[in-house]
Protein backbone atom coordinates (compact mmCIF):
# COMPACT_ATOMS: atom_id res chain seq x y z
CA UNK A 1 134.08 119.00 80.70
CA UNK A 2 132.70 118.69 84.13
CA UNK A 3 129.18 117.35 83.88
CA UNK A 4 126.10 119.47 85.29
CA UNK A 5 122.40 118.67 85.73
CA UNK A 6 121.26 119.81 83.08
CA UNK A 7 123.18 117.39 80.93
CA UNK A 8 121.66 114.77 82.80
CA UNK A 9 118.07 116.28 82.51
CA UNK A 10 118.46 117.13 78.59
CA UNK A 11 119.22 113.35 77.98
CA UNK A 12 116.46 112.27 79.83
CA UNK A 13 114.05 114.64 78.08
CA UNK A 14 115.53 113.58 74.24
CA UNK A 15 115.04 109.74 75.67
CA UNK A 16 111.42 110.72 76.69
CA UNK A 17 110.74 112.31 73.48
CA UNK A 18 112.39 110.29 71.07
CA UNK A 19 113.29 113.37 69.51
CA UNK A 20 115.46 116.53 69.84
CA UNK A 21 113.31 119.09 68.58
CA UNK A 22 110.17 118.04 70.95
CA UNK A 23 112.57 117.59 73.55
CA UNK A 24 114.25 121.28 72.67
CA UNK A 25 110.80 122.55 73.08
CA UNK A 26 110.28 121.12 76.25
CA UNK A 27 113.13 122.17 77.87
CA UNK A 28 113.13 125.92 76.32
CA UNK A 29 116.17 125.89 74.76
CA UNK A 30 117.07 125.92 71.05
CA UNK A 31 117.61 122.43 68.84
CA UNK A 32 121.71 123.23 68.53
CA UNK A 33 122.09 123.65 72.17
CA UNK A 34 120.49 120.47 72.98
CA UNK A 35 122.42 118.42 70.44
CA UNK A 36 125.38 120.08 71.05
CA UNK A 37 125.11 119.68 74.75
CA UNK A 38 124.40 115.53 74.73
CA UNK A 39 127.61 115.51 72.76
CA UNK A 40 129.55 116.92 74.91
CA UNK A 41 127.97 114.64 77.75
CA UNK A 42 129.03 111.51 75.19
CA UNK A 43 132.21 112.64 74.65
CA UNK A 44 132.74 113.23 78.79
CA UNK A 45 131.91 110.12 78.87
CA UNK A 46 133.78 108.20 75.96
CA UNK A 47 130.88 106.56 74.78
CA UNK A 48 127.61 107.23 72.82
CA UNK A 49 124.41 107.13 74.08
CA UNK A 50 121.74 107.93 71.35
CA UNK A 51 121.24 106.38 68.36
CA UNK A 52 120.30 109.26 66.46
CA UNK A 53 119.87 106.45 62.91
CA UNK A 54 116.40 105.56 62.96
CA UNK A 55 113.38 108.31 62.57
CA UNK A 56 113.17 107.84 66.33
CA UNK A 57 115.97 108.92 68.60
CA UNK A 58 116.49 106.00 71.33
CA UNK A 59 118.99 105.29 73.75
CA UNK A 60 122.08 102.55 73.29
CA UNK A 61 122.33 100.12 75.28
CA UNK A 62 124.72 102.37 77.29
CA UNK A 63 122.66 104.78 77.11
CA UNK A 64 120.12 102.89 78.85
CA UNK A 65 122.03 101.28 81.43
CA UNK A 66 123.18 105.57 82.53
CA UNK A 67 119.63 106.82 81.85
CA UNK A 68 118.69 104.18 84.88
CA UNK A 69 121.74 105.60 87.54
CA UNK A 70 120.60 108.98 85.71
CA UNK A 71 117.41 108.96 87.17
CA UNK A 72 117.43 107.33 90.29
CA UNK A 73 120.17 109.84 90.87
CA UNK A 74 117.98 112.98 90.14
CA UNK A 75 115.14 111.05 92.04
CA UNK A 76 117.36 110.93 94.64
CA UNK A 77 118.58 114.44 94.39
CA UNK A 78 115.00 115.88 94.65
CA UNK A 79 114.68 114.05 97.64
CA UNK A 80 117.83 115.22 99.53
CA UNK A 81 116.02 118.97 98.83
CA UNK A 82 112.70 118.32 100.16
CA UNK A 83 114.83 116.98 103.09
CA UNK A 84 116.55 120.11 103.59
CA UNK A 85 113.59 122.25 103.24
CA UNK A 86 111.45 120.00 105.49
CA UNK A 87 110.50 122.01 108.46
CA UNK A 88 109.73 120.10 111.68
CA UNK A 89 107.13 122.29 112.85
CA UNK A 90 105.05 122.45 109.58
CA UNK A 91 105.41 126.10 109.46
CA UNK A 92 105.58 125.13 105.68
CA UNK A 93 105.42 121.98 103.68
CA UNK A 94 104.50 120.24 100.40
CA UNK A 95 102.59 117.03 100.24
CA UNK A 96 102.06 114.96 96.46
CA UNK A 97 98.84 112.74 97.05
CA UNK A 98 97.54 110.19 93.98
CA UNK A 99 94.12 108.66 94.98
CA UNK A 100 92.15 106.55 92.53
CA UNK A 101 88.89 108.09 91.32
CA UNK A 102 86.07 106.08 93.91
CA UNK A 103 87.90 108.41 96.73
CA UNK A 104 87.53 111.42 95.64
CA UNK A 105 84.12 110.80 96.86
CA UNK A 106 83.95 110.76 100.05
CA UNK A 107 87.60 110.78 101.30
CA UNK A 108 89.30 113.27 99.83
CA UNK A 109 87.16 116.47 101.05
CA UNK A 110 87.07 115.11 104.66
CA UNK A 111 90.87 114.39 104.59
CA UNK A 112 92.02 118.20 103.01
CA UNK A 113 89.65 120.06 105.54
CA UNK A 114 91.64 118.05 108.70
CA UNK A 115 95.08 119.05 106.89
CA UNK A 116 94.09 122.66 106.30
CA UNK A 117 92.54 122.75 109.62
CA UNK A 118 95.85 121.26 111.78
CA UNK A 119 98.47 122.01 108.99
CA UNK A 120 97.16 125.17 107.01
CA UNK A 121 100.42 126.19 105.95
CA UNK A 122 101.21 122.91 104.08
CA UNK A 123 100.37 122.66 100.37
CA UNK A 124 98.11 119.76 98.88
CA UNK A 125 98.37 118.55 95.30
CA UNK A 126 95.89 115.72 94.76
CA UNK A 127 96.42 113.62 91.62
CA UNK A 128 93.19 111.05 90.90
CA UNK A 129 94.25 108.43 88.55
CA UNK A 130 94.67 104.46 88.20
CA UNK A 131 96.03 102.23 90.49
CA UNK A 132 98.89 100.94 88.63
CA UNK A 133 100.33 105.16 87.73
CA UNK A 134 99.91 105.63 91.34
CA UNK A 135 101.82 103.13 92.66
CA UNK A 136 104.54 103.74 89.81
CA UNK A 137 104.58 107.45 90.26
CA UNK A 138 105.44 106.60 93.89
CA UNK A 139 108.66 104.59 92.52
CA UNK A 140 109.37 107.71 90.70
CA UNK A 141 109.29 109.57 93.21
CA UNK A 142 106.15 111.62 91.67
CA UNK A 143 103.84 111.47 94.93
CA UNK A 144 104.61 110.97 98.35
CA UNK A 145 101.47 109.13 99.31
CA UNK A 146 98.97 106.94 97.40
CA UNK A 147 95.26 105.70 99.03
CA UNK A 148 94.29 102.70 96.74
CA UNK A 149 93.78 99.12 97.53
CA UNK A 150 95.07 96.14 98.88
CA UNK A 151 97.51 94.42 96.71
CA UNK A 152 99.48 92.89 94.87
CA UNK A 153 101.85 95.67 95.01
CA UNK A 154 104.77 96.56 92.83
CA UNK A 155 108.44 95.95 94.20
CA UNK A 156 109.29 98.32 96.58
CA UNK A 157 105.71 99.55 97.53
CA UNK A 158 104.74 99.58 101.15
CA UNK A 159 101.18 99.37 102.05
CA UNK A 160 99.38 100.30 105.68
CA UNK A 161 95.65 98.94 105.88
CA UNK A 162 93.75 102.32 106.33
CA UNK A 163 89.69 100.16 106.37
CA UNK A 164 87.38 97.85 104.64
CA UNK A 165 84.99 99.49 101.84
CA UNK A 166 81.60 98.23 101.19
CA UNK A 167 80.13 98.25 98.06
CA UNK A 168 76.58 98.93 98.14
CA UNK A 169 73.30 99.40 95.83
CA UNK A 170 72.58 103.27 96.23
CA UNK A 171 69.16 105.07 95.39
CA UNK A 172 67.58 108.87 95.97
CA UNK A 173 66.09 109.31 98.85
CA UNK A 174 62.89 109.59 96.84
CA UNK A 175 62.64 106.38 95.58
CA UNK A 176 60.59 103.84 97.75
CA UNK A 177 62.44 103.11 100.84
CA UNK A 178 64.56 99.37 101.30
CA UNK A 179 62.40 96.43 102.66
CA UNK A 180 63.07 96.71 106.24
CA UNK A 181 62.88 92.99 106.51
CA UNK A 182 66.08 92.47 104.93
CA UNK A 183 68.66 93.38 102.23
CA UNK A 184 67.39 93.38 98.83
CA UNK A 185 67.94 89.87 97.08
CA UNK A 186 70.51 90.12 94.23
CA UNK A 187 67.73 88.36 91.54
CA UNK A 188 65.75 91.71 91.70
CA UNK A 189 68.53 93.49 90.23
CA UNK A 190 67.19 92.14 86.91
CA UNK A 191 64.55 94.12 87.29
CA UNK A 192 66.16 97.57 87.43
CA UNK A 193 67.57 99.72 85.25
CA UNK A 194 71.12 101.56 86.85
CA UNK A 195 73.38 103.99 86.19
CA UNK A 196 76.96 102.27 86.22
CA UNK A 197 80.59 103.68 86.71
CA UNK A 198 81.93 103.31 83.11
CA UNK A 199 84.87 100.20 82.45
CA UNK A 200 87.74 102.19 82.84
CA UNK A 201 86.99 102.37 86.48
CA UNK A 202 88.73 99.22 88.31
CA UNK A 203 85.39 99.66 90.82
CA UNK A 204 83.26 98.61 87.49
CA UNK A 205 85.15 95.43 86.96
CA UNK A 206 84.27 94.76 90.90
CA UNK A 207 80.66 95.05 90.19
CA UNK A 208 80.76 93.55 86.94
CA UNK A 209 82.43 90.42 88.53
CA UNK A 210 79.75 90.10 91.17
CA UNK A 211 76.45 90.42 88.86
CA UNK A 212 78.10 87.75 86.52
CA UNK A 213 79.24 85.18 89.62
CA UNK A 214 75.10 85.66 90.19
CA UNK A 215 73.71 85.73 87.19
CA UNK A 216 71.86 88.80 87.18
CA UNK A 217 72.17 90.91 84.00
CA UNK A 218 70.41 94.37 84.95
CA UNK A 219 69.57 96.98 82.02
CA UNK A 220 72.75 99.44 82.37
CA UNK A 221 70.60 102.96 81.34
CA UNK A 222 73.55 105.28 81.97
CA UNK A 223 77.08 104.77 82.11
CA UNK A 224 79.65 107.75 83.42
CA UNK A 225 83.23 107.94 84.20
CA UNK A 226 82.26 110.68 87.30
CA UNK A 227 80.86 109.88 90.55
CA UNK A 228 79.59 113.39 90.91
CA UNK A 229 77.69 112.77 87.70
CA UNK A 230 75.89 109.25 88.77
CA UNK A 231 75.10 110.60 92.30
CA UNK A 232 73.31 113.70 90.48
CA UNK A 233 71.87 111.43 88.04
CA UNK A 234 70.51 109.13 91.05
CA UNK A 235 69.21 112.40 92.53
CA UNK A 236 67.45 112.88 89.89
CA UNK A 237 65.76 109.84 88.57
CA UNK A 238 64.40 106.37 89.36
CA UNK A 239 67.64 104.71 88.31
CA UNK A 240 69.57 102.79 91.08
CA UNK A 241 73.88 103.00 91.27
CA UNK A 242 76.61 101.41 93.08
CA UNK A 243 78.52 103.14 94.71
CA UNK A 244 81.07 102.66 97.78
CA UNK A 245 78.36 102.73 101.32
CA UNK A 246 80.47 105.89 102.87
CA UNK A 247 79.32 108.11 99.64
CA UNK A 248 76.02 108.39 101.26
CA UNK A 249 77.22 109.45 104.53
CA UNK A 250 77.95 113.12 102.78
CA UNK A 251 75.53 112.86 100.48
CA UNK A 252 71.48 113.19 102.32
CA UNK A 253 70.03 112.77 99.07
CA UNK A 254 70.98 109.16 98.45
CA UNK A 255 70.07 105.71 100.30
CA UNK A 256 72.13 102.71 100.30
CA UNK A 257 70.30 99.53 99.81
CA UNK A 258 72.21 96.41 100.90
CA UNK A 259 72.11 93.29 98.38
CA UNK A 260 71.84 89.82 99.56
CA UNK A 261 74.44 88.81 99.30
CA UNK A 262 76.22 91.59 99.49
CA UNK A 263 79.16 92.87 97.27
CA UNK A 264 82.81 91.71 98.06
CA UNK A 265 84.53 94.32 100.52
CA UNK A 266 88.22 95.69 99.31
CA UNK A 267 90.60 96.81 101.73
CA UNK A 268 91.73 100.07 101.60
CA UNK A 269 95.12 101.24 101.32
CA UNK A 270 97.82 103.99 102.34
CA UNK A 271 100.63 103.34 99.79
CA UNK A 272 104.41 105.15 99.95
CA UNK A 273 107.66 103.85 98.18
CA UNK A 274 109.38 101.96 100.75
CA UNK A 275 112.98 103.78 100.51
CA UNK A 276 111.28 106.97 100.92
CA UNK A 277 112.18 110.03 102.77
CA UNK A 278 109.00 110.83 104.88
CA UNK A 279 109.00 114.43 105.46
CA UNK A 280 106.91 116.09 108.22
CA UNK A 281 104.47 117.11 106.35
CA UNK A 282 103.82 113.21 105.17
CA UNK A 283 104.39 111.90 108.43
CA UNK A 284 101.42 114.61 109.51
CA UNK A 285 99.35 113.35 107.03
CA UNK A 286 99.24 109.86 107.70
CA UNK A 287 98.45 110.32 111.11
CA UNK A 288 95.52 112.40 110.48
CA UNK A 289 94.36 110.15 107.73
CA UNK A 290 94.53 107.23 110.53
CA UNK A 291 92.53 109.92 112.94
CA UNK A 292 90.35 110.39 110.49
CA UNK A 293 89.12 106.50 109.31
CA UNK A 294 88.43 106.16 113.26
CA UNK A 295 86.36 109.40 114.02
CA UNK A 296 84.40 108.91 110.83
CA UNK A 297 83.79 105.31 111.48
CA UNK A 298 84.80 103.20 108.40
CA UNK A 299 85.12 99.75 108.92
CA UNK A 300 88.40 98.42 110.33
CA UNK A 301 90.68 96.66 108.41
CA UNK A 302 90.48 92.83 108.44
């Protein structure tokens, strides 16, 4: 039997699964099929590759050893057709972009208007999540570009320094304003109540870290796991945040206050898989995200 890629794809999916009839259902095709067709893909190959014994379907140790050529293979096959459809001229295009959640903030917006505005025909799909599925999506070959933040990186990650984000105390703009003296002394943080990113945000444990290293223990009123919803709530209400500085810069309703001493800055990162194929349409985009960092005027790099 000459093997096809579907073979390939139905063991994957029955190794994903740990089970034929979820994998059956994900695949659209009937329970018998599937069985019958990763037995013909054993028998091809003289060996077996499930253990079908246990209540869980899992792959032999030969199994595993193929399902790791298998999918570099078909990660490598996906590439070779985005290569042929790349066109030069960006008459058409597809670009995969994971961010983690601070950036949809502030960066995102700014950096889809300048693709739509020099690219229009190329199509964005922006995936927030965590630092860690972005930069393993990017080994898999599930997003062409990641914006995240300086390392350490995974194996086979390349990362470009894109600019340095500050960290800042942020307020509505109808609170009182800052002391123009000075930045606000750390010690009178005890003395306010905030609204807080919630602890699955890796920007949490950054503020978290700094308020212990001080000493200051602050009344936490609100905790939220959307920007959107602490910059309304700060809107709204006497309650202070903290937020990365360039939020503010789109957002005339808030203030940023600036602690003494101030936060620790993070350097912020443009992350591809190093092997990559770079097609037009991300070589486009990481220009324009460079072009962009300078007209808007983040801080450079360190």
């Amino acid at each position: 039997m000459a093997l096809e890629l579907r073979h390939l794809r139905y063991l994957l999916a029955v190794a994903e699964h740990g089970n034929f009839t979820r994998a059956a259902e994900d695949l659209h095709v009937s329970q018998p099929t599937l069985s019958q067709q990763i037995k013909q893909l054993e028998r091809t190959l003289g060996t077996q590759l499930l253990d079908r014994t246990g209540r869980t379907v899992r792959l032999t140790d030969a199994g595993e050893a193929y399902a790791h050529h298998v999918r570099s293979a078909l990660r490598d096959l996906a590439a070779a057709e985005r290569a042929v459809q790349d066109v030069q001229d960006l008459s058409r295009g597809q670009l995969r972009l994971a961010v983690t959640p601070t950036f949809t903030a502030y960066l995102v917006g700014p950096l889809t208007a300048e693709l739509h505005t020099r690219h229009p025909a190329i199509t964005l799909t922006v995936r927030e999540t965590t630092q860690d599925r972005i930069e393993t999506g990017l080994l898999a070959d599930e997003f062409d570009l990641g914006i995240a933040f300086q390392g350490p990186h995974l194996p086979g990650i390349t990362a470009t320094a894109l600019f340095t984000e500050t960290l800042t105390l942020v307020t509505g703009t109808r609170q009182p304003a800052a002391d123009p003296d000075g930045p606000l002394p750390v010690r009178e943080l005890a003395d306010r109540q905030l609204a807080l990113l919630s602890s699955d945000f890796a920007t949490r444990g950054h503020i978290d870290a700094y308020l212990e290293q001080h000493g200051v223990s602050p009344r936490i009123t609100v905790e939220a796991n959307s920007i959107q919803a602490l910059t309304e709530v700060v809107q709204r209400t006497q309650l202070a945040t903290v937020l990365p500085d360039a939020v503010t810069h789109d957002h005339p309703h808030l203030t940023p206050v600036p602690l003494d001493p101030a936060l620790p800055t993070r350097t912020v990162t443009l992350l591809r898989r190093t092997d990559a194929y770079q097609s037009a349409a991300t070589r486009a985009f990481t220009h324009l995200t460079h072009d962009l960092v300078r007209t808007r005027g983040y801080t450079p790099a360190s």
